[in-house]
Protein backbone atom coordinates (compact mmCIF):
# COMPACT_ATOMS: atom_id res chain seq x y z
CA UNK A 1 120.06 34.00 124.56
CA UNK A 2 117.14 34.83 122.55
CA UNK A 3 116.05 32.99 119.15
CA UNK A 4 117.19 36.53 117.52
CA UNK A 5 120.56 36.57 118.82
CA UNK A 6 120.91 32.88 118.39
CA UNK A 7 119.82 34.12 114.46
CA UNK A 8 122.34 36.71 114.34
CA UNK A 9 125.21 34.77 115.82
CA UNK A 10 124.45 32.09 113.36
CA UNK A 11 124.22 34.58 110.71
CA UNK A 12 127.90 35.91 111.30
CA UNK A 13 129.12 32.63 111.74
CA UNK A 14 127.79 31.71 107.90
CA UNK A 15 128.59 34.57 106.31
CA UNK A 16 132.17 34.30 107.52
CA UNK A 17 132.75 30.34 106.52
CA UNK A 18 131.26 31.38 103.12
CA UNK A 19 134.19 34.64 103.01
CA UNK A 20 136.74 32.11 104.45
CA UNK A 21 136.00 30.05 101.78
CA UNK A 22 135.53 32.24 98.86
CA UNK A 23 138.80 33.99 99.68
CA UNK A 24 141.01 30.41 99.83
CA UNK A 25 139.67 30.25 95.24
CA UNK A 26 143.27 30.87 93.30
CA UNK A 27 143.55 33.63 90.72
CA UNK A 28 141.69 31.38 88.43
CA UNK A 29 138.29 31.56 90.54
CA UNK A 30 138.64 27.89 91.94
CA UNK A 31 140.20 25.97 94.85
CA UNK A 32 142.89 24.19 94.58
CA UNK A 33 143.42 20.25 95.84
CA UNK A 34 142.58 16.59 95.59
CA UNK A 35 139.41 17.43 94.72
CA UNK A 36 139.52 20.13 92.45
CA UNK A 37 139.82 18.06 89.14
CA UNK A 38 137.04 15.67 90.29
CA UNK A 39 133.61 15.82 88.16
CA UNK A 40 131.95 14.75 91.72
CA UNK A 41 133.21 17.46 93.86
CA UNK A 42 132.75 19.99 90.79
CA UNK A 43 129.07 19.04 90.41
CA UNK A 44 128.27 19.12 94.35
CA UNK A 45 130.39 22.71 94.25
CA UNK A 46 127.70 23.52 91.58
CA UNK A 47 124.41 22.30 93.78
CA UNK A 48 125.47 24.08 96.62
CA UNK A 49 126.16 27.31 94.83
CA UNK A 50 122.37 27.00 93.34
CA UNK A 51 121.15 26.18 96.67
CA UNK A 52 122.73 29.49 98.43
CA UNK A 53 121.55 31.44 94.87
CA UNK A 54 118.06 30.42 95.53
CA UNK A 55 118.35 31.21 98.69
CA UNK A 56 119.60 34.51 98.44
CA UNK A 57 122.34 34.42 99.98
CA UNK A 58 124.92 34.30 97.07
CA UNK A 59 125.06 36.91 94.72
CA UNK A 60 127.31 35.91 92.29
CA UNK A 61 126.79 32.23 91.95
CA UNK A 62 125.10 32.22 88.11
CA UNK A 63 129.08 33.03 86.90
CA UNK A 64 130.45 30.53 89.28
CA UNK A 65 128.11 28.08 88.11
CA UNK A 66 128.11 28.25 84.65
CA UNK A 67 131.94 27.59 84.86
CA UNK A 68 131.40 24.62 86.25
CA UNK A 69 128.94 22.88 84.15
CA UNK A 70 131.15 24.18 80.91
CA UNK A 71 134.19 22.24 83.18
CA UNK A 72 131.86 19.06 83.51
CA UNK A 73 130.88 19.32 79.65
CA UNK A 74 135.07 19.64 78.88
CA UNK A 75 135.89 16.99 80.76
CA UNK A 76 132.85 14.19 79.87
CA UNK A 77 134.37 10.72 79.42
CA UNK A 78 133.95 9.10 76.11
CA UNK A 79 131.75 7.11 77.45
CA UNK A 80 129.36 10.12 78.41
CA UNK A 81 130.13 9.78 82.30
C-alpha cells in the first residue's frame, strides 16, 4: 500500500469517528453520560475541538467551544475551581 493510500484510508477512517461522534450530541448540541456534567471532560472536549479548529479540520468548532467555556464559567465552584 502506498503512503497515499495509507493517507487516504486514514483520512476516511477520521473523518468518520469525528461524524460518528458528532451525530451521538442530543438535541441540545452535547453528549450525554457520566461525563457530560464534569468540568474535566468539558474542558478536554474544548482542547480537542481547538486542536481540530487549528488544524482545519473542524469547521464549526468556535460555536462548540464557546459553549463550553460559558458552561465552565456557570458552573465555577465558590472556591474558583
Amino acid at each position: 500500500m502506498s503512503d497515499r493510500q495509507s493517507s487516504s484510508r486514514w483520512e476516511a477512517c477520521y473523518d468518520r469517528v469525528i461524524a460518528d461522534l458528532l451525530g451521538e450530541r442530543c438535541s441540545s448540541g452535547h453528549w450525554e453520560g457520566a461525563l457530560s456534567s464534569s468540568a474535566l471532560s468539558t474542558a478536554t472536549a474544548i482542547t480537542a475541538l481547538a486542536i481540530l479548529d487549528r488544524s482545519g479540520h473542524l469547521t464549526d468548532s468556535h460555536r462548540l467551544q464557546q459553549a463550553g467555556l460559558e458552561w465552565l464559567a456557570s458552573h465555577v465552584n465558590q472556591d474558583g475551581g
